[in-house]
C-alpha atoms as a PDB file:
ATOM      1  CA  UNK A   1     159.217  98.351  83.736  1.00  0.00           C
ATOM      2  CA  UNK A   2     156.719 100.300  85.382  1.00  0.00           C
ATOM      3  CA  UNK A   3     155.867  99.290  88.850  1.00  0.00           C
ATOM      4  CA  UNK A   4     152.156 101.375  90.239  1.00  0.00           C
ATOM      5  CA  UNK A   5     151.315 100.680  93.780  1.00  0.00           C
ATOM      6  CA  UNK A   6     147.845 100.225  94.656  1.00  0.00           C
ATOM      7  CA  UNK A   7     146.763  98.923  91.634  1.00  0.00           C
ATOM      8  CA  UNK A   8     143.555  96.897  92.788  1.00  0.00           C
ATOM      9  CA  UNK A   9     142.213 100.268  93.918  1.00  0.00           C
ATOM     10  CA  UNK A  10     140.290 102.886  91.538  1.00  0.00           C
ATOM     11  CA  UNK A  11     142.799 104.629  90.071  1.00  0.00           C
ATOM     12  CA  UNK A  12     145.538 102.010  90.194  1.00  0.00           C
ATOM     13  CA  UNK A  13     143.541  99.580  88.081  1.00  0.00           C
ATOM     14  CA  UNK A  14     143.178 102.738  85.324  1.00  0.00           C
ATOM     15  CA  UNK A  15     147.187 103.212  85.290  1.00  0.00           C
ATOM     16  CA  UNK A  16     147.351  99.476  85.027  1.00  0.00           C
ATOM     17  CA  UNK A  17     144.950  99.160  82.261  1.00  0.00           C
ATOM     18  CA  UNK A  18     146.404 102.076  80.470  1.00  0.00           C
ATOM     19  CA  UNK A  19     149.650 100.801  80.037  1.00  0.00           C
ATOM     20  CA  UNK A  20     148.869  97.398  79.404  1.00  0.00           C
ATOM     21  CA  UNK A  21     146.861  98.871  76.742  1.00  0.00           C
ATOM     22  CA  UNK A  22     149.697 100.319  75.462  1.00  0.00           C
ATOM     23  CA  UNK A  23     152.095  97.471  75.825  1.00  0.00           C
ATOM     24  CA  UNK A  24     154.142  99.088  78.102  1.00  0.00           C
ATOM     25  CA  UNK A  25     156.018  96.403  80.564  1.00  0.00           C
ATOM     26  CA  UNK A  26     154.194  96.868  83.829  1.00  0.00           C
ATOM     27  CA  UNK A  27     153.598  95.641  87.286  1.00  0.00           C
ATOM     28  CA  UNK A  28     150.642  96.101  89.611  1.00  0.00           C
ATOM     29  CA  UNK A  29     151.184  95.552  93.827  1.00  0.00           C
ATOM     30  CA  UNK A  30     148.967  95.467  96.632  1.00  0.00           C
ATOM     31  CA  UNK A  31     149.304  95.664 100.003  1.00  0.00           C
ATOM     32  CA  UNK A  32     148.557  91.796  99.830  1.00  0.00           C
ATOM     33  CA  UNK A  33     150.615  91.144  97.482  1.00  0.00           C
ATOM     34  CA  UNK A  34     153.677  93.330  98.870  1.00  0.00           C
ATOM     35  CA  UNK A  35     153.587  95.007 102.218  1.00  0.00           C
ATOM     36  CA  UNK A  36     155.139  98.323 100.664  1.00  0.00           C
ATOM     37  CA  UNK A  37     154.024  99.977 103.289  1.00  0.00           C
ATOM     38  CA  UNK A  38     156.735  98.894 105.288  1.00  0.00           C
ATOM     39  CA  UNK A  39     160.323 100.491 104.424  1.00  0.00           C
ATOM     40  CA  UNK A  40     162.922  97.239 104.686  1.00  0.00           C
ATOM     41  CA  UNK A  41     160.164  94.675 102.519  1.00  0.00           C
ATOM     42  CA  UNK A  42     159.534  97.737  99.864  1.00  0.00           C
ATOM     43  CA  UNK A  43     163.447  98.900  99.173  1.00  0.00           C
ATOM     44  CA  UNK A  44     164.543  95.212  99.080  1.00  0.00           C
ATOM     45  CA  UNK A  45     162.008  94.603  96.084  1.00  0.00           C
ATOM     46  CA  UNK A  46     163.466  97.982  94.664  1.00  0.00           C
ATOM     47  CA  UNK A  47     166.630  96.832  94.718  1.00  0.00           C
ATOM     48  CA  UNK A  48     165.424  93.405  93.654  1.00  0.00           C
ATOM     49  CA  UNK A  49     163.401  94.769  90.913  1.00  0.00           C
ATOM     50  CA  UNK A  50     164.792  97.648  89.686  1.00  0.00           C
ATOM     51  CA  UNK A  51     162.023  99.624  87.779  1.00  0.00           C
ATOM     52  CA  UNK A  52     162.478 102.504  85.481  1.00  0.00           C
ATOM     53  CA  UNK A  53     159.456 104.467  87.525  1.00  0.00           C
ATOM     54  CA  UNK A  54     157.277 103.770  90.173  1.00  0.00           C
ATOM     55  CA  UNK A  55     153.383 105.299  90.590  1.00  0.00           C
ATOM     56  CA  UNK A  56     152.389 105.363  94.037  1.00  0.00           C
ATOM     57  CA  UNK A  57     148.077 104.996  93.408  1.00  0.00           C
ATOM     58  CA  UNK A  58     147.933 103.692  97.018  1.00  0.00           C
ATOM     59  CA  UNK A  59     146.040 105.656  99.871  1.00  0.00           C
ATOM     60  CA  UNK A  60     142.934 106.108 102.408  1.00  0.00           C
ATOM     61  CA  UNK A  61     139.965 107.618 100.586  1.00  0.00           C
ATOM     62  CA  UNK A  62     137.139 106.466 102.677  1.00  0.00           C
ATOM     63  CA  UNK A  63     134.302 104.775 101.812  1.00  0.00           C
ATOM     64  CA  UNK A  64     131.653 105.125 100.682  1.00  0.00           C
ATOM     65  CA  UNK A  65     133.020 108.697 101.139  1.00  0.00           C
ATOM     66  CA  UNK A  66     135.525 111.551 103.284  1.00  0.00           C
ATOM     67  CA  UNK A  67     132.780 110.999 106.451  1.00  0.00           C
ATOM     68  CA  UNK A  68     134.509 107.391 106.813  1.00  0.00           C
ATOM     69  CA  UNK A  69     137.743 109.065 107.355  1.00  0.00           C
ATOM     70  CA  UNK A  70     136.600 110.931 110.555  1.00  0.00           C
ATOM     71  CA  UNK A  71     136.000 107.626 112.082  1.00  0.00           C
ATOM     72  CA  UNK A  72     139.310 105.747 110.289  1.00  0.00           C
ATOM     73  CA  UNK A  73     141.559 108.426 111.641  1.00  0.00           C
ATOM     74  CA  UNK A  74     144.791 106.323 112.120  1.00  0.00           C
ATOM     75  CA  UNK A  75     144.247 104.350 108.505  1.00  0.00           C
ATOM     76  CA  UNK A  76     143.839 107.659 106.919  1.00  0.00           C
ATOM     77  CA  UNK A  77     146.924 109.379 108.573  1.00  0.00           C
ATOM     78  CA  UNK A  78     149.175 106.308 107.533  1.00  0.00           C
ATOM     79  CA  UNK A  79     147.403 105.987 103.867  1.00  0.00           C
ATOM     80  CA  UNK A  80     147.576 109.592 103.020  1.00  0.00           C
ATOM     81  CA  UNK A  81     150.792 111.142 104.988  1.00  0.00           C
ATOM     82  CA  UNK A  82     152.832 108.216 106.310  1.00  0.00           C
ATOM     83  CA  UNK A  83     152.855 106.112 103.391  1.00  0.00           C
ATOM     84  CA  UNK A  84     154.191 108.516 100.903  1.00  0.00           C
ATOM     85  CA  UNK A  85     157.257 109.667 103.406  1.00  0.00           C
ATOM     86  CA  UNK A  86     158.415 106.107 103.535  1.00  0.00           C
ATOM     87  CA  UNK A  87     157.920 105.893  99.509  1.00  0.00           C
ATOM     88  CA  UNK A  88     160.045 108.904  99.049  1.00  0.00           C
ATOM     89  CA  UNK A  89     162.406 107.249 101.650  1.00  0.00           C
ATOM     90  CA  UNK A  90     163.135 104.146  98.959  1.00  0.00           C
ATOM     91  CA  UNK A  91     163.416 105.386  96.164  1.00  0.00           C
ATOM     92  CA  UNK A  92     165.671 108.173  97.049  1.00  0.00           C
ATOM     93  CA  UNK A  93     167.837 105.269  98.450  1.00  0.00           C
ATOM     94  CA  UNK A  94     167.577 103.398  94.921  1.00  0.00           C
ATOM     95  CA  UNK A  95     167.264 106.684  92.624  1.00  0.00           C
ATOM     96  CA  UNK A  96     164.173 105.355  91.930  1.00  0.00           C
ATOM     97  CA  UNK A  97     162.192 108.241  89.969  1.00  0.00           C
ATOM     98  CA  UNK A  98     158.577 108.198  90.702  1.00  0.00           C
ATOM     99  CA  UNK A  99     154.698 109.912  90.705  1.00  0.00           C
ATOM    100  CA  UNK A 100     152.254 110.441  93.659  1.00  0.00           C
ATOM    101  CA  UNK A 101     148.692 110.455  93.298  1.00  0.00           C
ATOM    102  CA  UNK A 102     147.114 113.332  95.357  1.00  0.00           C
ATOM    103  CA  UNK A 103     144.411 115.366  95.537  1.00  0.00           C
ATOM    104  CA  UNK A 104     143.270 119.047  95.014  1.00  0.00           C
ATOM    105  CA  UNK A 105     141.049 118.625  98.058  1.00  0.00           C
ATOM    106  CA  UNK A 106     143.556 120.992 100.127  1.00  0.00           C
ATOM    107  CA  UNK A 107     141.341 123.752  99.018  1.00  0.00           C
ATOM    108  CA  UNK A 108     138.660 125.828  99.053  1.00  0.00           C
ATOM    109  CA  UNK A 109     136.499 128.330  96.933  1.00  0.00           C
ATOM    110  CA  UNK A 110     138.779 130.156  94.274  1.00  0.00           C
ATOM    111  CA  UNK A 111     141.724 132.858  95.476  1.00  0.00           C
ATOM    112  CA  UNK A 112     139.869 135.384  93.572  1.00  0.00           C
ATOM    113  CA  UNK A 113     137.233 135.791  90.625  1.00  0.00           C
ATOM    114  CA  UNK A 114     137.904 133.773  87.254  1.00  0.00           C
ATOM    115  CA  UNK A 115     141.365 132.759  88.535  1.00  0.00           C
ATOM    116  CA  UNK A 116     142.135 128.944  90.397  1.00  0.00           C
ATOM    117  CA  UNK A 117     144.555 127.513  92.702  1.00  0.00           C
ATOM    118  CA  UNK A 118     148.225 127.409  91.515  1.00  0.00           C
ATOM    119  CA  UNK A 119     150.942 124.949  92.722  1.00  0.00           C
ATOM    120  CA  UNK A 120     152.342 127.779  94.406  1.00  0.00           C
ATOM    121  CA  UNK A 121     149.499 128.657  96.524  1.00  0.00           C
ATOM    122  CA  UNK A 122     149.533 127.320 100.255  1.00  0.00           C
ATOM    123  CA  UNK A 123     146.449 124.885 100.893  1.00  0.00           C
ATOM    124  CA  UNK A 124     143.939 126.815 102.549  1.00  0.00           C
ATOM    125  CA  UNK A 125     141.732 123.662 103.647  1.00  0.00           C
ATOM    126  CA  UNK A 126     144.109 121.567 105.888  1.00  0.00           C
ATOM    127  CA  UNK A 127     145.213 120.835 109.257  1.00  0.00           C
ATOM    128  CA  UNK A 128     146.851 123.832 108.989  1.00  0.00           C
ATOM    129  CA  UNK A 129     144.376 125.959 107.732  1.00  0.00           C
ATOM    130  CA  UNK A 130     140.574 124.724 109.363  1.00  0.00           C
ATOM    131  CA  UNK A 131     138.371 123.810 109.402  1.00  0.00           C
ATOM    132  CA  UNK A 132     138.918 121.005 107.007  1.00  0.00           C
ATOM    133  CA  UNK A 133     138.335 117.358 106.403  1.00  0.00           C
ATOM    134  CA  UNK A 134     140.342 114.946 108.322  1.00  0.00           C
ATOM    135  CA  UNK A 135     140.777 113.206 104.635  1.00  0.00           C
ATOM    136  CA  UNK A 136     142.048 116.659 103.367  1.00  0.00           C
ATOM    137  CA  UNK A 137     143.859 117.171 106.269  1.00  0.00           C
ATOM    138  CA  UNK A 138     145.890 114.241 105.879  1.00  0.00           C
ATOM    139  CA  UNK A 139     146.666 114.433 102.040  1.00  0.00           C
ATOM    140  CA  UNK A 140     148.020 118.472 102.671  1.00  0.00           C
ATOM    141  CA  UNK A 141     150.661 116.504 105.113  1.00  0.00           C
ATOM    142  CA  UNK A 142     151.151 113.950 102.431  1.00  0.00           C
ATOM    143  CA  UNK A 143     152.377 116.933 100.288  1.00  0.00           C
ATOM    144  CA  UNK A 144     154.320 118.468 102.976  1.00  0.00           C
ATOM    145  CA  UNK A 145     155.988 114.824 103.532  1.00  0.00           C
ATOM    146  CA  UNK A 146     157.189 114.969  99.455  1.00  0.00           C
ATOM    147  CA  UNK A 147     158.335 119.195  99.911  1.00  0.00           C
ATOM    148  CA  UNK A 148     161.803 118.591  98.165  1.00  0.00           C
ATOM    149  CA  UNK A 149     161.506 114.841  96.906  1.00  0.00           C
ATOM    150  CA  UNK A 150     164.305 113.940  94.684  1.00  0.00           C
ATOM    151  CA  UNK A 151     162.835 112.831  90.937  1.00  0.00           C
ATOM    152  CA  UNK A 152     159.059 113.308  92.235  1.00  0.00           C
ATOM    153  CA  UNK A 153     155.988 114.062  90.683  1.00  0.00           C
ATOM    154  CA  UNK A 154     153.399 115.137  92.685  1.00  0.00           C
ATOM    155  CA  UNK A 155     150.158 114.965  90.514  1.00  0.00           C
ATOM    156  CA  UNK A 156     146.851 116.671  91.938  1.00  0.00           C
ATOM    157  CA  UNK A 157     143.576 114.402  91.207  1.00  0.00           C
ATOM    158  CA  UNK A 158     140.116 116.469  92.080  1.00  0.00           C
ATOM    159  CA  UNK A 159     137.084 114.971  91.644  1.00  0.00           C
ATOM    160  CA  UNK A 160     137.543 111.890  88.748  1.00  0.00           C
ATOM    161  CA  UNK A 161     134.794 110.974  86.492  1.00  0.00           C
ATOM    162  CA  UNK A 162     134.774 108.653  83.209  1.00  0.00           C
ATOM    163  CA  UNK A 163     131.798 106.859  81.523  1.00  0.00           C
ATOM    164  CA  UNK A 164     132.261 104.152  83.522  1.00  0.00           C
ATOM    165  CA  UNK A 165     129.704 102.625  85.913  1.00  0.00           C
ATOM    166  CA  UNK A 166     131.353 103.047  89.287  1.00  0.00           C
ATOM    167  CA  UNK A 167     130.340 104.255  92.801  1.00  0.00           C
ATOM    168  CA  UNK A 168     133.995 106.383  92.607  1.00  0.00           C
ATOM    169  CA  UNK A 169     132.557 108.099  89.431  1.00  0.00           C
ATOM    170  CA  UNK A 170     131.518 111.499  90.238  1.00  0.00           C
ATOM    171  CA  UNK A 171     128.592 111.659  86.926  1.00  0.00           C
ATOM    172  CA  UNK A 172     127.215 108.017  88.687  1.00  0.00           C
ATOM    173  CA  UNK A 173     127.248 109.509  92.131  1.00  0.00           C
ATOM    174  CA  UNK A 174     125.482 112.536  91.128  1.00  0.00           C
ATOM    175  CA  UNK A 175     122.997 109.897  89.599  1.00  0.00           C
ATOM    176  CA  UNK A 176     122.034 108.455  93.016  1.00  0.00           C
ATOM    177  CA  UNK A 177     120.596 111.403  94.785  1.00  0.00           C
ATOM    178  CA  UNK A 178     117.298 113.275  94.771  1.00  0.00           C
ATOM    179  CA  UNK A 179     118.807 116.032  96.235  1.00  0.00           C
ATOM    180  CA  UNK A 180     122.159 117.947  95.795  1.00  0.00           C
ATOM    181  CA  UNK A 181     124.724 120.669  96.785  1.00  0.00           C
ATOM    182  CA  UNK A 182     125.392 123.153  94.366  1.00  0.00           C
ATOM    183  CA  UNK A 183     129.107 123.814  94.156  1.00  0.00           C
ATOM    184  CA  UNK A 184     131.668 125.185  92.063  1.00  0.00           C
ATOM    185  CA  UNK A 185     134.605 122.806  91.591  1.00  0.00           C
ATOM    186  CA  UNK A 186     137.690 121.348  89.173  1.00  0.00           C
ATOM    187  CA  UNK A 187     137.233 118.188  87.355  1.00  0.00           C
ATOM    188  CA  UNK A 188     139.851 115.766  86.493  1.00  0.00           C
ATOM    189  CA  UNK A 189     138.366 113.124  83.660  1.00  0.00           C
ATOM    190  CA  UNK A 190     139.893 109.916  84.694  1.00  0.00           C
ATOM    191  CA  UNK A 191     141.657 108.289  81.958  1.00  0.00           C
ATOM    192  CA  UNK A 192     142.873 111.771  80.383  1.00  0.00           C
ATOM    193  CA  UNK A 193     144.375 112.296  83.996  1.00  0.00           C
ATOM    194  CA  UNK A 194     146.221 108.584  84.097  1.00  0.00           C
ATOM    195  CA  UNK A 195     147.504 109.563  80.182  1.00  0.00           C
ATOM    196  CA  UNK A 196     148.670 113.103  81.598  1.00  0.00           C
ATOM    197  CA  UNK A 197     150.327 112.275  84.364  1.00  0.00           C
ATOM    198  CA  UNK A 198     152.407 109.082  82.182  1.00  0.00           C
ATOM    199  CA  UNK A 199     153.149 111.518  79.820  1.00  0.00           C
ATOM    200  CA  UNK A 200     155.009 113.947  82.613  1.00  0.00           C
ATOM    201  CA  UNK A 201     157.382 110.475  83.056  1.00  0.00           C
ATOM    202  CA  UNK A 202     157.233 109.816  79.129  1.00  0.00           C
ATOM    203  CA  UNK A 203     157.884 113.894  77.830  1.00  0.00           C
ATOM    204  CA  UNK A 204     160.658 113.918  81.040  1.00  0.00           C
ATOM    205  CA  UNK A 205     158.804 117.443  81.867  1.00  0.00           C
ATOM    206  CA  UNK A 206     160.499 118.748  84.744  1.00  0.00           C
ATOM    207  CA  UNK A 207     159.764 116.939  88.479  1.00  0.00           C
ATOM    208  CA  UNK A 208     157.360 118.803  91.097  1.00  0.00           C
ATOM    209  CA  UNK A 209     154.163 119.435  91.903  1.00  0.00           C
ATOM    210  CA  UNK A 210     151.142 119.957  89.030  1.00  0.00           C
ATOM    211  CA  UNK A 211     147.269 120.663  89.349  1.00  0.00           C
ATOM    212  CA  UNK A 212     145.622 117.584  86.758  1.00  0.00           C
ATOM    213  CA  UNK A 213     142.546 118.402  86.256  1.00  0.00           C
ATOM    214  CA  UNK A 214     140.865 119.604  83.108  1.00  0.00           C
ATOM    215  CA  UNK A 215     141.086 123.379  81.932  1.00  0.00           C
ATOM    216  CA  UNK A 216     137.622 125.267  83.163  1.00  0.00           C
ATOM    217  CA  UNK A 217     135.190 124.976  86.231  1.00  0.00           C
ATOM    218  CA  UNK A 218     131.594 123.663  86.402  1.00  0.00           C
ATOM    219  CA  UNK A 219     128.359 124.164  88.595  1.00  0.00           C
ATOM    220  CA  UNK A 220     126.787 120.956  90.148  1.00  0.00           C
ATOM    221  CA  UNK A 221     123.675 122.664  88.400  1.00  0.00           C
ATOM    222  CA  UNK A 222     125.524 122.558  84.867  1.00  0.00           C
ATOM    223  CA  UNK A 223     126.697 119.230  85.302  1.00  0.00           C
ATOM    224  CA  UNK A 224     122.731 117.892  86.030  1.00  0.00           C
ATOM    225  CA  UNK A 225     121.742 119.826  82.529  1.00  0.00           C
ATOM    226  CA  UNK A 226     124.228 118.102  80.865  1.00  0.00           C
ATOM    227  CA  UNK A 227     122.766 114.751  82.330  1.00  0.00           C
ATOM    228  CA  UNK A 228     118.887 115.606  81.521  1.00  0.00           C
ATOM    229  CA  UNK A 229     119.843 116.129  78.028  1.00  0.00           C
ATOM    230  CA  UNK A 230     122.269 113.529  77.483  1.00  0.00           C
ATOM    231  CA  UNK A 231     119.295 111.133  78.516  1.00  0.00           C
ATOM    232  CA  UNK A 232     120.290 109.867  81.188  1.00  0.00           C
ATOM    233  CA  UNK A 233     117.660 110.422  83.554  1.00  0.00           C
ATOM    234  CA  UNK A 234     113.986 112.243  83.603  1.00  0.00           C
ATOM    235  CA  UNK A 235     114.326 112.786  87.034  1.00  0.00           C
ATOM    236  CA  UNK A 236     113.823 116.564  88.773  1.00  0.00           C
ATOM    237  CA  UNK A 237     116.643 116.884  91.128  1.00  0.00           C
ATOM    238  CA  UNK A 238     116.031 119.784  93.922  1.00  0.00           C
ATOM    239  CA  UNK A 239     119.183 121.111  95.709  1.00  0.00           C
ATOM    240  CA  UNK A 240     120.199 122.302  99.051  1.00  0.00           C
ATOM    241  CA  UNK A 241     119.551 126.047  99.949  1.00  0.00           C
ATOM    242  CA  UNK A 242     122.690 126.601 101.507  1.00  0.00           C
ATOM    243  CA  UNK A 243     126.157 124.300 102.172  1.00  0.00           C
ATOM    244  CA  UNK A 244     125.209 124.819 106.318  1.00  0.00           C
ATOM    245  CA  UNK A 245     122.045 123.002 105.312  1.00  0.00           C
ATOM    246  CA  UNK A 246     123.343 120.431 103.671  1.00  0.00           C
ATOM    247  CA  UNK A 247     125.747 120.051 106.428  1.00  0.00           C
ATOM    248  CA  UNK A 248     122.401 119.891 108.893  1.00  0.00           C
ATOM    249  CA  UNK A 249     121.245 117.406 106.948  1.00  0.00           C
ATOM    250  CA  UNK A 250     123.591 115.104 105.050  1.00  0.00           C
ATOM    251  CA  UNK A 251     126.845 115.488 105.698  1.00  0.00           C
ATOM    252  CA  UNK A 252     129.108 115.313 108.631  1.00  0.00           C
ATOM    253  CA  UNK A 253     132.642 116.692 107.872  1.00  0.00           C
ATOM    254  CA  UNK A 254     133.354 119.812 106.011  1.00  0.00           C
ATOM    255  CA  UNK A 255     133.282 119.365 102.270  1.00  0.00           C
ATOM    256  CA  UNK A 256     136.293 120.974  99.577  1.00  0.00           C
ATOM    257  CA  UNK A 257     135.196 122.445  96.506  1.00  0.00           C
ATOM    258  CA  UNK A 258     137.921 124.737  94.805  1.00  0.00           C
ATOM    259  CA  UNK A 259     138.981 125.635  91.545  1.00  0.00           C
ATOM    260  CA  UNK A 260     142.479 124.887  90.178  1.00  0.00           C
ATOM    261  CA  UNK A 261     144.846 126.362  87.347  1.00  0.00           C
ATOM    262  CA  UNK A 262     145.967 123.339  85.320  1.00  0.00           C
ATOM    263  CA  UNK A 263     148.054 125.829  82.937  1.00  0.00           C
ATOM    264  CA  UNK A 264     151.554 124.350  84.467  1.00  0.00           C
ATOM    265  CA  UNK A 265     151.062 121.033  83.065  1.00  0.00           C
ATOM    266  CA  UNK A 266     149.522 122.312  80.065  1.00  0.00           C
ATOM    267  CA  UNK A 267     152.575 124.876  79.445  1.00  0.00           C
ATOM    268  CA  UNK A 268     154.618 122.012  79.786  1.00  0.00           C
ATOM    269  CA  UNK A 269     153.401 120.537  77.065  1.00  0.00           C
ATOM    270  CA  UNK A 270     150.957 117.810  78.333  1.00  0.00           C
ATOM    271  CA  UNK A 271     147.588 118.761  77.232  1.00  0.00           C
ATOM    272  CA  UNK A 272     144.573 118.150  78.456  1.00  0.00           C
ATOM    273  CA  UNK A 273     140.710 118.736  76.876  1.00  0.00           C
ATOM    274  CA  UNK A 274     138.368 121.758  78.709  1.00  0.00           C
ATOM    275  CA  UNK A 275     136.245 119.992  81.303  1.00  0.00           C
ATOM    276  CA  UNK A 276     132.662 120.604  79.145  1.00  0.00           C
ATOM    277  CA  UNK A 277     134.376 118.688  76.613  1.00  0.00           C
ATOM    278  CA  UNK A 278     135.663 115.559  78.709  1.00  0.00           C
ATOM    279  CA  UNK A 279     131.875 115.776  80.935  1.00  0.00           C
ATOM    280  CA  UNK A 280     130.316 115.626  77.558  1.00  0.00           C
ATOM    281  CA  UNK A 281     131.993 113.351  75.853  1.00  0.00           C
ATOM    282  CA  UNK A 282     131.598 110.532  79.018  1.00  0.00           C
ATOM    283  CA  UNK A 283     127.915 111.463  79.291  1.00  0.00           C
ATOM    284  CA  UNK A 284     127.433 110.332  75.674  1.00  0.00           C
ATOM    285  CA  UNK A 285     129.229 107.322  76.220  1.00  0.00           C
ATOM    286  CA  UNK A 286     126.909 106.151  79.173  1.00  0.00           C
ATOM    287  CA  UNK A 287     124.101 106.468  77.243  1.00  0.00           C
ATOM    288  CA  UNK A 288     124.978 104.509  74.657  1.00  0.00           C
END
């Protein structure tokens, strides 16, 4: 049985449909249905329950985005660094082998041209590296809280997007504004990332820390294209001049875009489609 924690939020319910899909015995908590969060109440249900592999989806994102974090400092703190400590805590008491959802927001800008962040590069957009989101801030601790974790993935989300209708959907967000950033950054399509990261547990690739996002790097400005011509929208978006100036003018913490290397997982024999492809592909299927 597969037990995935947080599994009311956005990409909890996408594990949970996934393997349901797949008839593959599952279980989906919340916080309301089990107060994981708290040590004793989570390893007694371990214990109790037994499953083969837990899939820790829970967390602070912010809503409707990162600027609700700067004024949700102590929910964000537990969510994103506390929370996953006292995880690790149970089910290295039960052997309990396990995956944590993450984020590639920990960095910034690429480490040099045509190359991306690997799993052994040090975040360079955290607490200890500012300035930074207090969202990003908090998820580079939740990593440092998992250094070492016995039978741990550690899987890096950045940016999801499917074909689905959802404020959490980076194509629909980019639908709701006249006016945008223009920014270089990884993609990770939704439901190949839920399917990758299962098949880490399923292929019994080696534990650690991987970058799950799919192969390549787009524009904001390549992304809108894509939209105009997949007929989604007629509408002329215009774009900030500068990142300061959006700052100035819509945003209020700073704001990671990076570029990661996905080859680990990919070498380990988990593939995963280029990101054109996957941005493509869902763009088609909202227009239909």
């Amino acid at each position: 049985m597969i037990a995935i924690l947080g599994a009311t939020g956005y990409v909890g319910s996408h594990y949970l449909s996934y393997l349901r899909t797949r008839g593959i015995a599952c279980e989906g908590l919340s916080r309301a249905e089990l107060d994981y969060a708290d040590f004793s109440t989570f390893l007694g249900w371990l214990k109790d329950r037994r499953p083969d592999f837990v899939i820790n989806a829970a967390g602070y994102t912010g809503k409707p985005n990162v600027d609700a974090c700067e004024l949700n400092k102590a929910e964000c703190l537990f969510g994103n660094a506390v929370l996953p400590g006292r995880i690790r805590q149970a089910c290295e008491e039960t052997k309990t082998p396990w995956g944590h959802v993450s984020s590639g927001c920990v960095y910034q800008g690429r480490p040099a041209p045509d190359l991306g962040w690997t799993e052994d590069d040090q975040p360079n957009f955290s607490f200890r590296s500012p300035p930074c989101s207090f969202y990003s801030g908090t998820k580079a601790l939740g990593e440092e809280m998992l250094t070492g974790a016995a039978n741990c993935y550690v899987w890096r989300l950045r940016v999801p997007f499917n074909h689905e209708d959802s404020n959490r959907n980076y194509l629909t967000k980019l639908l709701q504004y006249d006016r945008l950033l223009d920014v270089e950054n990884s993609l990770s399509h939704l439901d190949d990332y839920v399917a990758a990261t299962f098949a880490c547990w399923e292929k019994q690739i080696p534990f650690g820390l991987y970058n799950v996002v799919n192969p390549g790097a787009v524009t904001t400005r390549q992304v809108v294209e894509w939209i105009k011509e997949a007929g989604l929208t007629a509408k002329e978006f215009s774009f900030f001049e500068s990142e300061r100036e959006f700052m100035q003018e819509a945003g209020r913490t700073p704001r990671s875009s990076c570029v990661l290397d996905s080859s680990k997982i990919i070498d380990a024999g988990v593939p995963l489609r280029p990101v054109e492809e996957a941005c493509r592909d869902s763009l088609r299927r909202m227009a239909n």
